[in-house]
Protein backbone atom coordinates (compact mmCIF):
# COMPACT_ATOMS: atom_id res chain seq x y z
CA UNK A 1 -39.14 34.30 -33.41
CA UNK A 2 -37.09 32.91 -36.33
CA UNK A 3 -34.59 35.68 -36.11
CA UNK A 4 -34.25 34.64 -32.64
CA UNK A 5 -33.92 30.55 -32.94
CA UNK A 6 -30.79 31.56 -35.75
CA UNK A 7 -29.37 33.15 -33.13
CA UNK A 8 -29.88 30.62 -30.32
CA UNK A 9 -28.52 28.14 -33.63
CA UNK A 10 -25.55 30.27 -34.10
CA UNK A 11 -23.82 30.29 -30.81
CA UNK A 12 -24.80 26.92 -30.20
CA UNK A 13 -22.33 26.28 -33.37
CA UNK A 14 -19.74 28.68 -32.43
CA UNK A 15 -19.92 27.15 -28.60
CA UNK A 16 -19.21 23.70 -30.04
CA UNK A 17 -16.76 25.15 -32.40
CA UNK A 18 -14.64 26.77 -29.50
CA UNK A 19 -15.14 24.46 -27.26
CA UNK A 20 -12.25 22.01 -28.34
CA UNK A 21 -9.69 24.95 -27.58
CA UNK A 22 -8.03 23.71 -23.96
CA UNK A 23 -5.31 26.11 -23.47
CA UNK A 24 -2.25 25.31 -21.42
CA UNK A 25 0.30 22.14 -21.90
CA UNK A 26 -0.99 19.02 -21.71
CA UNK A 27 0.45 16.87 -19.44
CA UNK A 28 3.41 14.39 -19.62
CA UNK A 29 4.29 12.01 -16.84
CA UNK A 30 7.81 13.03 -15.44
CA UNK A 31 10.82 11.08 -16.14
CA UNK A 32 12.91 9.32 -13.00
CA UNK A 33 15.73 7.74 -13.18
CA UNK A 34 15.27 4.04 -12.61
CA UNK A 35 18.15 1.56 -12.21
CA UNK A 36 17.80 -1.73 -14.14
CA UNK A 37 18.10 -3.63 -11.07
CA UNK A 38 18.62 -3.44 -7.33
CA UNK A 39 21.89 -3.56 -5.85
CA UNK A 40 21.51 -6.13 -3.79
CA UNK A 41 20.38 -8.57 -5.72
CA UNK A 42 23.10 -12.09 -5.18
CA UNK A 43 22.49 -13.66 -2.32
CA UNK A 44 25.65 -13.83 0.51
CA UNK A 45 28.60 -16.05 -0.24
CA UNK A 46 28.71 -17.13 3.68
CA UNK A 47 28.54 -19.61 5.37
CA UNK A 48 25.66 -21.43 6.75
CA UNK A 49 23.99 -17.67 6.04
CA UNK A 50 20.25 -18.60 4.55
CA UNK A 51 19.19 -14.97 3.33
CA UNK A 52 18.46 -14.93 -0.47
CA UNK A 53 17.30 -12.67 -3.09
CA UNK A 54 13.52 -14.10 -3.30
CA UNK A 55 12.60 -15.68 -7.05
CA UNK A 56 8.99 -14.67 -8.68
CA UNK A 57 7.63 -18.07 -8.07
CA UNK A 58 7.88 -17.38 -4.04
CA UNK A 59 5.08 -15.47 -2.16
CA UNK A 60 4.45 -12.57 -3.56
CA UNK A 61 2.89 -9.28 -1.71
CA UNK A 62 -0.73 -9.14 -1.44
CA UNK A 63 -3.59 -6.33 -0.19
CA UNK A 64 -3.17 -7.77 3.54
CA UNK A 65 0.50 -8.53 3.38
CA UNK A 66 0.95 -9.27 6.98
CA UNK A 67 -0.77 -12.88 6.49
CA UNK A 68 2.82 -13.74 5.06
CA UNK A 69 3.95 -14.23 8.21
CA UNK A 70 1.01 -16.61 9.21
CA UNK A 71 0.64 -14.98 12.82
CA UNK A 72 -3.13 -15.12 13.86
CA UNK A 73 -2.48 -12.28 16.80
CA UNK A 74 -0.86 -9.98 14.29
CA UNK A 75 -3.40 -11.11 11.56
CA UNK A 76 -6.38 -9.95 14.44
CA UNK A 77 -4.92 -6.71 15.15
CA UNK A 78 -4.37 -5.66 11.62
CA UNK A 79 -7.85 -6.05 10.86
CA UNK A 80 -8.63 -3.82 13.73
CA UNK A 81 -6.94 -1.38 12.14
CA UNK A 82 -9.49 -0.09 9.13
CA UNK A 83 -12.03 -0.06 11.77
CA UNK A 84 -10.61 1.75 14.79
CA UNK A 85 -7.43 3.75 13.56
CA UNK A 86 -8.60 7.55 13.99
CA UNK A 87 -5.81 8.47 11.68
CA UNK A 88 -6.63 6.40 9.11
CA UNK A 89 -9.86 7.48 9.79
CA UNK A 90 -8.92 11.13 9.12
CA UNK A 91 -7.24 10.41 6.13
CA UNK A 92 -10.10 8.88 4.79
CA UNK A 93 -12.51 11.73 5.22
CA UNK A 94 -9.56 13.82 3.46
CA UNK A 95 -10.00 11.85 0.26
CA UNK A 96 -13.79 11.89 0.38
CA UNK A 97 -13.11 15.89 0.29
CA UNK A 98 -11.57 15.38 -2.51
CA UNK A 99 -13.39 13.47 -4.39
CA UNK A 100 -16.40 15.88 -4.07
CA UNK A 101 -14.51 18.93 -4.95
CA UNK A 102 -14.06 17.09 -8.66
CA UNK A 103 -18.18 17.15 -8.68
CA UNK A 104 -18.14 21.12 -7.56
CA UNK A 105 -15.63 21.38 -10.45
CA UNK A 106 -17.73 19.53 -12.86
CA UNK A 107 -20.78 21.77 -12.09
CA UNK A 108 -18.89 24.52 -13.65
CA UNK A 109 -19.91 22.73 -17.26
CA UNK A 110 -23.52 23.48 -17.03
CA UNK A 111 -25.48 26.56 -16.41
CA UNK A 112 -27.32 27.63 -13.09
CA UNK A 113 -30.66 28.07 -13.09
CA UNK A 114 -32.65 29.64 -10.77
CA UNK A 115 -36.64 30.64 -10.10
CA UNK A 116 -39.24 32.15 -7.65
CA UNK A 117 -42.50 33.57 -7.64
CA UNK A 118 -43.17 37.69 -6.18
CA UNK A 119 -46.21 38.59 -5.03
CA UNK A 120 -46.46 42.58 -3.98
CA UNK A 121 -48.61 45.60 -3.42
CA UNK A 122 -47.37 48.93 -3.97
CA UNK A 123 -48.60 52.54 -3.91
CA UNK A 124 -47.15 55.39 -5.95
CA UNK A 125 -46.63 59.09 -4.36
CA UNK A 126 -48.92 61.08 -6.01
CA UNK A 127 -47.06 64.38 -5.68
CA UNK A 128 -43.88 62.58 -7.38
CA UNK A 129 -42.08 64.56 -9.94
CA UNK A 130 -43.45 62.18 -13.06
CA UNK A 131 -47.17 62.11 -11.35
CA UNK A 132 -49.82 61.77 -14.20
CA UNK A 133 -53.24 63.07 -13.37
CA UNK A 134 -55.80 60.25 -12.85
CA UNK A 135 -52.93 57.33 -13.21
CA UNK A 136 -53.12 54.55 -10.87
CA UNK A 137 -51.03 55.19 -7.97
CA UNK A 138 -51.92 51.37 -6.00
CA UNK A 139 -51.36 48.50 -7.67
CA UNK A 140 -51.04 44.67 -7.63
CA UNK A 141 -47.84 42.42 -8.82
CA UNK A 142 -47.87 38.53 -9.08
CA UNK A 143 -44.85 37.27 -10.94
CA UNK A 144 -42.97 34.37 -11.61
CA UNK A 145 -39.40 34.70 -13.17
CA UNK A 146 -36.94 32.04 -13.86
CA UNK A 147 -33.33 33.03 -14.28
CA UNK A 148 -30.21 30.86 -16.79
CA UNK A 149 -26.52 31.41 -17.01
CA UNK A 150 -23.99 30.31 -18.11
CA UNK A 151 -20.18 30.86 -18.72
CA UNK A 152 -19.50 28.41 -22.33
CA UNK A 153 -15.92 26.41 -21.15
CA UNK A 154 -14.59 28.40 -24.52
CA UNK A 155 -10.71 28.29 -23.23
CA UNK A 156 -11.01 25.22 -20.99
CA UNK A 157 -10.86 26.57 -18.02
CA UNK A 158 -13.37 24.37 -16.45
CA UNK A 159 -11.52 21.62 -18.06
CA UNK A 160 -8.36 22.23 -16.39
CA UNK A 161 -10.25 22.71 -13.10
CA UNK A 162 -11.60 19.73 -13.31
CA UNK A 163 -8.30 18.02 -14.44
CA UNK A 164 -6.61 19.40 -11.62
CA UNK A 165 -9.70 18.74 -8.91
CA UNK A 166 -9.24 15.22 -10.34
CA UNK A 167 -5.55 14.47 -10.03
CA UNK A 168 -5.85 16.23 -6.44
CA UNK A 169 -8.51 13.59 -5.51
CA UNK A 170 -6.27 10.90 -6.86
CA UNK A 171 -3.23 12.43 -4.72
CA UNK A 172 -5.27 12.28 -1.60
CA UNK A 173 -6.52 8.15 -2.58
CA UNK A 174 -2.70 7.79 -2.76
CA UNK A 175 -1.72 9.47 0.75
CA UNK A 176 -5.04 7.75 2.35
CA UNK A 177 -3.03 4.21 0.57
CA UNK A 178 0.34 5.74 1.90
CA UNK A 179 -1.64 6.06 5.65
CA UNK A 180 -2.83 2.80 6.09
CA UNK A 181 0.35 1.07 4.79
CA UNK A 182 2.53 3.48 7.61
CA UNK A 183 -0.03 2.54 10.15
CA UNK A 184 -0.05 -0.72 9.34
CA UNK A 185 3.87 -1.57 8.80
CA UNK A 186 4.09 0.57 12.21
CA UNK A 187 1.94 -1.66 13.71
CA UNK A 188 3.73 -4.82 12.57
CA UNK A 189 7.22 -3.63 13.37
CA UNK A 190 5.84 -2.75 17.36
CA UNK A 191 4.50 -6.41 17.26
CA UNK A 192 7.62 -7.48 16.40
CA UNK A 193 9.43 -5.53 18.63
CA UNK A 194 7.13 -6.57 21.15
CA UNK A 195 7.48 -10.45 20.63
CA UNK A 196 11.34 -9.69 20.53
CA UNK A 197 11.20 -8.21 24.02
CA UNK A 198 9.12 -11.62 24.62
CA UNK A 199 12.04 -13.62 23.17
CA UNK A 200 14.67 -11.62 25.66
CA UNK A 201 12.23 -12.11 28.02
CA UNK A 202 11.86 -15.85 27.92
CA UNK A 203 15.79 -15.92 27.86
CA UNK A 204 16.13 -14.42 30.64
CA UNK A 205 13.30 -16.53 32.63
CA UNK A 206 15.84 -19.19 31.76
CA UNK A 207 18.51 -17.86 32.93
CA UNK A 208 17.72 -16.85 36.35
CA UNK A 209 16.52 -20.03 36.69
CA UNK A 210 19.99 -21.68 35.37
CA UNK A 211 21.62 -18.87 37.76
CA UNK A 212 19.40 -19.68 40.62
CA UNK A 213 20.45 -23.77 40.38
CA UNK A 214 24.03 -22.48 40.03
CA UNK A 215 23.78 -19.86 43.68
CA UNK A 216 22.44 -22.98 45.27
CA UNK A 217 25.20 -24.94 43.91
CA UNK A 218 27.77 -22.87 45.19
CA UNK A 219 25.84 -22.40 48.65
CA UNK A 220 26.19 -26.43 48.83
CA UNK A 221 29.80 -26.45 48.21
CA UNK A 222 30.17 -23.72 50.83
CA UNK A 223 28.83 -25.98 53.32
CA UNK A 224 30.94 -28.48 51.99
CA UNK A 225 34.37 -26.38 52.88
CA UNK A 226 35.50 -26.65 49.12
CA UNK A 227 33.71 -23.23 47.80
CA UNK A 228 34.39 -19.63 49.81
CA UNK A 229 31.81 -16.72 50.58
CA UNK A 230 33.28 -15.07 48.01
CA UNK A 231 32.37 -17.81 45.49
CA UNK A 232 28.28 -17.19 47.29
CA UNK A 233 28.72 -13.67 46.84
CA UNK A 234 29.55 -13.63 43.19
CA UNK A 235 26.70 -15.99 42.62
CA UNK A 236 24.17 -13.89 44.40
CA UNK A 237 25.03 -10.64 42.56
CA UNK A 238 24.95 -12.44 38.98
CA UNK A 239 21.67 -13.94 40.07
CA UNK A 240 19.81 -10.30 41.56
CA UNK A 241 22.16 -8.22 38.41
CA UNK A 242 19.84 -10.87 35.80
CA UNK A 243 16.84 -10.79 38.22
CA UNK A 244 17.14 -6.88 37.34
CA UNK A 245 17.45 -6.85 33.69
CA UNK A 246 14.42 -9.24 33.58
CA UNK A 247 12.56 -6.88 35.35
CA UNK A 248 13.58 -3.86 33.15
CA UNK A 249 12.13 -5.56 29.67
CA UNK A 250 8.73 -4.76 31.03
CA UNK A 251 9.59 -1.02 30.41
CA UNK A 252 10.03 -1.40 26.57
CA UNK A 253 7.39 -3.58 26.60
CA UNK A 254 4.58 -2.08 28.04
CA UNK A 255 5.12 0.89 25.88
CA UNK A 256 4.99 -1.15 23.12
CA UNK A 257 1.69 -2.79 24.12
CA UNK A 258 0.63 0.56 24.59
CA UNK A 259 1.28 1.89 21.19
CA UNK A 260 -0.41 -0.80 19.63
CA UNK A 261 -3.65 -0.05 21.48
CA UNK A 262 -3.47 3.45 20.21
CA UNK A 263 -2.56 1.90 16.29
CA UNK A 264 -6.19 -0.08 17.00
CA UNK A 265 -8.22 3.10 18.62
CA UNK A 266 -8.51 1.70 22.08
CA UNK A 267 -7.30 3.03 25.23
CA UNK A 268 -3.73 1.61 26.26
CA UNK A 269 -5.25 1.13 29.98
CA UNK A 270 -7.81 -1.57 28.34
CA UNK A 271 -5.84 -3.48 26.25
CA UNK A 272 -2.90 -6.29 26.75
CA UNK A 273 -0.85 -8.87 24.86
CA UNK A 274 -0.24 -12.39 26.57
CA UNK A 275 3.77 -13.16 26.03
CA UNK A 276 4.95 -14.70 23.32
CA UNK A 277 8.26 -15.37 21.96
CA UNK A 278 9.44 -14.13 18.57
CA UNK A 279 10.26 -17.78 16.95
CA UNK A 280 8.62 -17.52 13.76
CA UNK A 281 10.48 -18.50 10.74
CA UNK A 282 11.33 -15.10 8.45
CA UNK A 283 9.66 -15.16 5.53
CA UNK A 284 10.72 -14.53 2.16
CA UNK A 285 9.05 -12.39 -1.10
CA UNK A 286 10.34 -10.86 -4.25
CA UNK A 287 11.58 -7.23 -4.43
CA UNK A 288 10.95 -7.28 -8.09
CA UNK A 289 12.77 -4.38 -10.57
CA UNK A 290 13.37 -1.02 -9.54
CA UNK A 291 10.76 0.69 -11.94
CA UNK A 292 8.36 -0.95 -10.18
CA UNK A 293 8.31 1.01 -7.91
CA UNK A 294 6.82 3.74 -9.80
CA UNK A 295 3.69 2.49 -10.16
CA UNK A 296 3.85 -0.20 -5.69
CA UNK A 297 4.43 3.14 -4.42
CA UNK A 298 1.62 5.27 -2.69
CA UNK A 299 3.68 7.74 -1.86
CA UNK A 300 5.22 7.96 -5.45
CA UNK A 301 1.67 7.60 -6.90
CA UNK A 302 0.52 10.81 -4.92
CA UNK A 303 3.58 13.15 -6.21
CA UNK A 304 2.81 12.01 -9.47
CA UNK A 305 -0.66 12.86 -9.50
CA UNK A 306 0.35 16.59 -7.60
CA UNK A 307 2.41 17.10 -10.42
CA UNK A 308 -0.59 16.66 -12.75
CA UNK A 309 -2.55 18.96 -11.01
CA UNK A 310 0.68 21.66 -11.13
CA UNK A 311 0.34 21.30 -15.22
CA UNK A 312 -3.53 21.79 -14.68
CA UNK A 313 -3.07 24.90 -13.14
CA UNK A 314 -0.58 26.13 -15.55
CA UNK A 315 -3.74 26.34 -18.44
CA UNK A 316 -6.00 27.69 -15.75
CA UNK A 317 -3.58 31.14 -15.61
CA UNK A 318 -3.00 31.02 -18.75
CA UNK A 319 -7.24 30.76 -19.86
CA UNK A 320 -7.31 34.00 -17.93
CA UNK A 321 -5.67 36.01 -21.25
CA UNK A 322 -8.72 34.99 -22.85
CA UNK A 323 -12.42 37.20 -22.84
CA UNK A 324 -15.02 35.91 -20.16
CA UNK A 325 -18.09 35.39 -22.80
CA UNK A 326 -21.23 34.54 -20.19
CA UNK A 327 -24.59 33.67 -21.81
CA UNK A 328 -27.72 34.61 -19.92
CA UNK A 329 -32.00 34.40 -20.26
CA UNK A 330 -34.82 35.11 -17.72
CA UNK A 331 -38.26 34.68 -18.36
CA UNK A 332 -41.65 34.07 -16.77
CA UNK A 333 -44.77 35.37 -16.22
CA UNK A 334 -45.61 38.84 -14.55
CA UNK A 335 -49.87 40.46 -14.12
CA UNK A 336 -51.69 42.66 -11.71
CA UNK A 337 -54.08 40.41 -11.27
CA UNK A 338 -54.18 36.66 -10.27
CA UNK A 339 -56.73 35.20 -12.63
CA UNK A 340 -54.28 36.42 -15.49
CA UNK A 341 -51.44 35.40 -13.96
CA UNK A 342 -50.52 32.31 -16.11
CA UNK A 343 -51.40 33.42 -19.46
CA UNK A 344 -49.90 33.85 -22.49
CA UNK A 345 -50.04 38.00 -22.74
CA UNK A 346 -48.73 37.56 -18.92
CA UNK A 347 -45.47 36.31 -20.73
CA UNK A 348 -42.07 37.92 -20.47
CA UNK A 349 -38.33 36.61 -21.55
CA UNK A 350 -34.93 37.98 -22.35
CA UNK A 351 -32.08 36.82 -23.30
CA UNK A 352 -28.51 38.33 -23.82
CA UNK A 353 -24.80 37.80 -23.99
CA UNK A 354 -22.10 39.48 -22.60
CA UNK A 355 -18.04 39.40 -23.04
CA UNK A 356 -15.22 41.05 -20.79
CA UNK A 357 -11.42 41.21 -21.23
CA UNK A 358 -8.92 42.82 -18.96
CA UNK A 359 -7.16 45.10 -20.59
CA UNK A 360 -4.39 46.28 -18.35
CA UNK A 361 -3.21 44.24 -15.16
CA UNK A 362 0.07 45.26 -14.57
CA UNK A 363 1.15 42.04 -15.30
CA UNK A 364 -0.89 40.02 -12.94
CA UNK A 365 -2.04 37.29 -15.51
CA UNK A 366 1.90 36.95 -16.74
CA UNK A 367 2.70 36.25 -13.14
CA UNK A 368 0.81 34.15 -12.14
CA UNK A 369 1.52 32.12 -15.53
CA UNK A 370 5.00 32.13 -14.29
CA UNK A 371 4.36 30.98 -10.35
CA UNK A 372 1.82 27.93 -12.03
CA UNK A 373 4.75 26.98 -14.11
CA UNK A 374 7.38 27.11 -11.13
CA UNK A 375 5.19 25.10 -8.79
CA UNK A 376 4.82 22.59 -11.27
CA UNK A 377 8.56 21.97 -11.45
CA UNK A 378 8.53 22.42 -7.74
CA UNK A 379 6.66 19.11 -7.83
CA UNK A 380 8.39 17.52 -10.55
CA UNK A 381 11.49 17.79 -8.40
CA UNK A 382 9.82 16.63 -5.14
CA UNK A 383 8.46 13.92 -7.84
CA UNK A 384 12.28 13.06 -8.92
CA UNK A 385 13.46 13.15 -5.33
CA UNK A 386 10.98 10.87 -3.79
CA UNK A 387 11.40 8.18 -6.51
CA UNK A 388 15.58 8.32 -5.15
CA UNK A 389 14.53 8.15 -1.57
CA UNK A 390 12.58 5.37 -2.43
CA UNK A 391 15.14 3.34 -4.40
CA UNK A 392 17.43 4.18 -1.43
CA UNK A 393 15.07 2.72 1.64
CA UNK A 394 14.66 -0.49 -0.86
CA UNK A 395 18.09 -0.87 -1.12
CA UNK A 396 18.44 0.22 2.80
CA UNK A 397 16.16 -3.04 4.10
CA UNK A 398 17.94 -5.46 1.68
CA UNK A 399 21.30 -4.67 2.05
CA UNK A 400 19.74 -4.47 6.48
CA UNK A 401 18.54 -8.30 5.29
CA UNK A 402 21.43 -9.44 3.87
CA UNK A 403 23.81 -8.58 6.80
CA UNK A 404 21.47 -9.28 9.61
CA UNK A 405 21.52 -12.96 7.96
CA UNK A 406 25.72 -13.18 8.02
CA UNK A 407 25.27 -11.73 11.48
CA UNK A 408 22.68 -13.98 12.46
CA UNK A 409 24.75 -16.96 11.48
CA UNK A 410 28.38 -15.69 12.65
CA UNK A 411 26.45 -14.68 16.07
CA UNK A 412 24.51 -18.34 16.51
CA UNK A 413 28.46 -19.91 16.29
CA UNK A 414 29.11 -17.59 18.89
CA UNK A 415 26.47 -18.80 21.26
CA UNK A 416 27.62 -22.31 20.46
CA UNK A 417 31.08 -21.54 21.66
CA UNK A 418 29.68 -19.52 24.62
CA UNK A 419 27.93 -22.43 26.04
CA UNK A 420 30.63 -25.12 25.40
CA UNK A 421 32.82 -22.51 27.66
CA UNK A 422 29.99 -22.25 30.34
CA UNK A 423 29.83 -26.38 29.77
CA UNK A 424 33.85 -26.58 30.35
CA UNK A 425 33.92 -23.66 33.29
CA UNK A 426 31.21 -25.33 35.41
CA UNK A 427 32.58 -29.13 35.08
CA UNK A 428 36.04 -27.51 36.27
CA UNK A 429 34.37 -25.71 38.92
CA UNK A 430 32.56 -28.63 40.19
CA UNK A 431 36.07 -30.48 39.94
CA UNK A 432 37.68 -27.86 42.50
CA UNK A 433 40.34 -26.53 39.35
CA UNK A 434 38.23 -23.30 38.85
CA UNK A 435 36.94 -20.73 41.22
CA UNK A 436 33.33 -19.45 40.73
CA UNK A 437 34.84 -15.93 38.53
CA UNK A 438 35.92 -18.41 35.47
CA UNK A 439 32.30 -19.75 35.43
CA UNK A 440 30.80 -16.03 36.48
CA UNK A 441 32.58 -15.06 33.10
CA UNK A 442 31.32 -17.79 30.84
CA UNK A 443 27.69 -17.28 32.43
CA UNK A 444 27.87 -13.48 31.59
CA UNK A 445 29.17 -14.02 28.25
CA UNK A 446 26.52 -16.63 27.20
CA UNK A 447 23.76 -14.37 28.19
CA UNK A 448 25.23 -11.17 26.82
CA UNK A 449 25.74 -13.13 23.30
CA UNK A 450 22.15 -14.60 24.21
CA UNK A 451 20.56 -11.68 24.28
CA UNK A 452 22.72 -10.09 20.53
CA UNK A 453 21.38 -13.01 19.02
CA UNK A 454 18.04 -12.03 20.22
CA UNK A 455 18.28 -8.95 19.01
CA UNK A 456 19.50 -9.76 15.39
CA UNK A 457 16.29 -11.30 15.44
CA UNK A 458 13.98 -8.91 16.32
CA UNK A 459 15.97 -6.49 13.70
CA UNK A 460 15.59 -9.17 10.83
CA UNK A 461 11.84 -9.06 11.16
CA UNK A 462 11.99 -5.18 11.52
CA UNK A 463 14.09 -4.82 8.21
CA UNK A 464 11.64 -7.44 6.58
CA UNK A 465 8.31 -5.06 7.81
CA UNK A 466 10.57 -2.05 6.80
CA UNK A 467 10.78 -3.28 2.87
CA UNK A 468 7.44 -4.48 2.65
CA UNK A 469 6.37 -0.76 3.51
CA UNK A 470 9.22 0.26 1.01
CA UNK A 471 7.92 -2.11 -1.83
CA UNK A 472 4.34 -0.48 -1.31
CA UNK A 473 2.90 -3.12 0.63
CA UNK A 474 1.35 -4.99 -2.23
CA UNK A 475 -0.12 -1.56 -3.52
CA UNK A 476 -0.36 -0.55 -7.34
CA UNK A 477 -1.86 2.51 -8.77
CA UNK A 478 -4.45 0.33 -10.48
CA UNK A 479 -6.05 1.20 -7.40
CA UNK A 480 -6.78 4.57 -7.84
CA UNK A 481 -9.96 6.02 -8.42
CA UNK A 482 -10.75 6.81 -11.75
CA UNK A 483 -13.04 10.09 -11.19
C-alpha cells in the first residue's frame, strides 16, 4: 500500500510539474493602423451653415442612444425591439451556444467518472474444453464497479481549447452587440425615413390646397373675361399632377411602416404609425479619436476576439506532436453472494497509466500546424480590413453631415427666392401683366425646391443614424463577457 501511495505521490508531482507547459504562441492583439484624427474634423467655413464638429462636453452616446433625439414614438419602438425582434432573438441564442461550449471545454480539466452495480447468473458448459470435474458450473455475481479517467492537460491542450471556446463566446457577445445595434440603427433610419415622407407629405397637403385657391382663382377671372381656358386648364393639370404625387408618398410609406412592424416582431397588417412630420432639431455628439474605435466597435470587437481563437488553435495542432499520457482506476466490490457483497474481502481496484505517440502521419500534424497558422492570419487580415472599413464609414457620415448642412443652407435660400418669385408671378398675374404659365412656373419650382429641401432633411437625420451605428452606438468592449 505504501509502494502504491509513492506512486499516486509521484505523478501527482510530475502532473503539476508538466502542467505549466502550454505549447503554441501566446497571443498578441493585432496592430491597425489608426489615424490620429478624423478627417473631418473643422467645421464648414459657409455661410449661415450650422453643422459642427461636436466638443466632449456635448451629449455623448449612451446604451439607448436613440433618446438623443428626444422622440417618445421612436423611444417606444426601440424598446420593442429586445423583446420582439426574432433576429435579435436568434442571435442571442447563438451566444448562449457559445458560452456553454467554454463549460464543455472546461470539463476537459477533470476526470470522468463513472459507476453501476451488475447483478447476474450464469451457468458454465460442462463438456467445455477447460471443464474440471466436480467444479461449479452455476453461479451467482453481484458487483459494483466504479470507473476514473483522466487525460493530465500535460501540453495544454485543454488550455488552448478552452482559450479558443472562450474568445469564440466573446466573438458571438460581440456579433449579438453588432445585431442589435444594425437592428436598431435600421429601425431609426426607417423612422426617419418615414417621418420624412410625413414632412413631403404635409408639403404637399399644403400645396394642393395653395393650388386649389389658385384653380379657383383663375376660374373667377375666367368668368370675369380677363383670364382664358387655357389659363383654367393649366391650373387644373398643376392641381390633379400635385394631387398625384401626394397620393404616390403613401407607397414609400406604407412600406416603411411595414418594415418597422417586422423590426418590432409584429405583423405589418396589425400595426400603423399616425403622421408626423420630420421637424425635430438634429442633434449633435462627439465622434471622438479614431482609435476609439477599436475598442466602440462590435463588429471590430468580434474579429478581434476570432483572431484570438485562430492563435488558440495554432497550440492545439501543435499539442498533437506531443504523447497522449491518460491516467485510469476502477474499483468496487464484486461476491457470489449478497450477504458478502459489501465487505472488505469483496474488494477489488486497479489502477494504471497509459501513453501513445504517433509515430508516422505522413505529415498530417505538420499540416495542420500550417492551415491553424494561415487561418489565423486569414483573420488578422479580415481584422486589419474591418478596422479601414470602419474608419472609412466614420469618415463617410461626417463628411455626408458636413455637406448635407452647406446644402441644407444654400437649398433653404433657394426656397426663399422661389417663393418671392411665386409672390411677384401671382401679384402680376392678378394685375393682368402675366399669363397663368409665368405663375405655373414659379408654383412648380417652389414645390420642386420644397420637396429637395425636404429631402436634405430626411438625409441629415439618415447620415446622423448612419454614424451613430458607425461610432458603435455607445458600445465598448467593457461589455464583454468575461468567461
Amino acid at each position: 500500500m505504501n509502494t502504491l501511495r509513492l506512486q499516486i505521490v509521484s505523478a501527482t508531482a510530475v502532473c503539476a510539474l508538466v502542467a505549466g507547459c502550454t505549447v503554441g504562441p501566446n497571443y498578441k492583439r493585432p496592430t491597425a493602423p489608426a489615424p490620429p484624427a478624423f478627417k473631418e474634423t473643422e467645421p464648414p467655413a459657409i455661410p449661415n451653415g450650422s453643422w459642427k464638429q461636436a466638443q466632449p462636453s456635448d451629449q455623448a452616446l449612451r446604451g439607448k442612444w436613440w433618446e438623443i433625439y428626444n422622440d417618445s414614438q421612436l423611444n417606444g419602438l426601440e424598446e420593442k425591439v429586445a423583446i420582439s425582434n426574432q433576429t435579435l432573438k436568434a442571435a442571442t441564442e447563438q451566444y448562449f451556444s457559445a458560452r456553454a461550449a467554454v463549460q464543455v471545454a472546461r470539463a476537459a480539466y477533470y476526470p470522468t467518472l463513472s459507476a453501476g452495480p451488475s447483478i447476474s447468473r450464469s451457468r458454465l458448459s460442462l463438456n467445455r474444453p477447460t471443464t474440471v470435474p466436480g467444479a461449479v458450473s452455476q453461479y451467482n455475481d453481484f458487483s459494483v464497479v466504479g470507473q476514473a479517467s483522466w487525460e493530465p492537460d500535460f501540453w495544454g491542450l485543454v488550455r488552448r481549447t478552452v482559450e479558443a471556446s472562450r474568445a469564440n463566446a466573446q466573438a458571438t457577445a460581440a456579433d449579438l452587440a453588432n445585431v442589435e445595434l444594425s437592428v436598431r440603427s435600421e429601425l431609426a433610419l426607417d423612422y426617419f425615413e418615414l417621418r420624412g415622407l410625413d414632412l413631403q407629405k404635409q408639403l404637399l397637403d399644403n400645396t394642393v390646397i395653395s393650388f386649389q385657391s389658385y384653380l379657383d382663382l383663375t376660374k373667377t377671372r375666367l368668368q370675369g373675361g380677363v383670364a382664358t381656358d387655357s389659363d383654367v386648364a393649366l391650373a387644373e393639370t398643376q392641381l390633379e399632377s400635385t394631387r398625384a404625387q401626394d397620393i404616390d408618398v403613401g407607397v414609400a410609406r406604407a412600406q416603411f411602416e411595414h418594415a418597422i412592424a417586422v423590426l418590432i416582431g409584429q405583423p405589418a397588417s396589425t400595426f400603423s404609425l399616425a403622421q408626423a412630420p420630420l421637424n425635430m432639431p438634429l442633434p449633435q455628439f462627439p465622434a471622438g479619436v479614431p482609435s476609439e474605435l477599436l475598442e466602440r466597435r462590435p463588429d471590430i470587437a468580434g474579429m478581434e476576439r476570432r483572431a484570438d481563437a485562430a492563435n488558440a488553435q495554432i497550440g492545439i495542432a501543435i499539442s498533437a506532436y506531443y504523447p497522449n499520457i491518460t491516467l485510469s482506476g476502477s474499483g468496487g466490490f464484486e461476491s457470489k453472494n449478497p450477504g458478502t457483497w459489501i465487505q472488505g474481502p469483496s474488494a477489488l481496484w486497479s489502477l494504471g497509466a497509459s501513453a501513445s505517440e504517433y509515430l508516422f502521419d505522413a505529415g498530417r500534424r505538420h499540416n495542420l500546424t500550417e492551415e491553424a497558422r494561415d487561418n489565423y492570419e486569414v483573420t488578422v487580415a479580415n481584422y486589419r480590413q474591418n478596422v479601414l472599413t470602419a474608419f472609412q464609414e466614420v469618415e463617410d457620415n461626417l463628411a455626408a453631415l458636413r455637406i448635407l448642412d452647406q446644402e441644407s443652407a444654400t437649398q433653404a435660400a433657394a426656397v426663399a427666392a422661389a417663393e418671392r418669385s411665386l409672390t411677384i408671378s401671382t401679384r402680376r398675374y392678378k394685375q393682368g401683366l402675366d399669363d397663368y404659365l409665368v405663375v405655373l412656373t414659379a408654383q412648380t419650382a417652389l414645390l420642386t425646391n420644397q420637396r429637395t429641401q425636404a429631402d436634405i432633411t430626411t438625409r441629415q437625420f439618415a447620415a446622423n443614424v448612419q454614424l451613430i451605428k458607425a461610432l458603435g452606438g455607445g458600445w465598448d468592449t467593457t461589455q464583454l463577457p468575461k468567461m
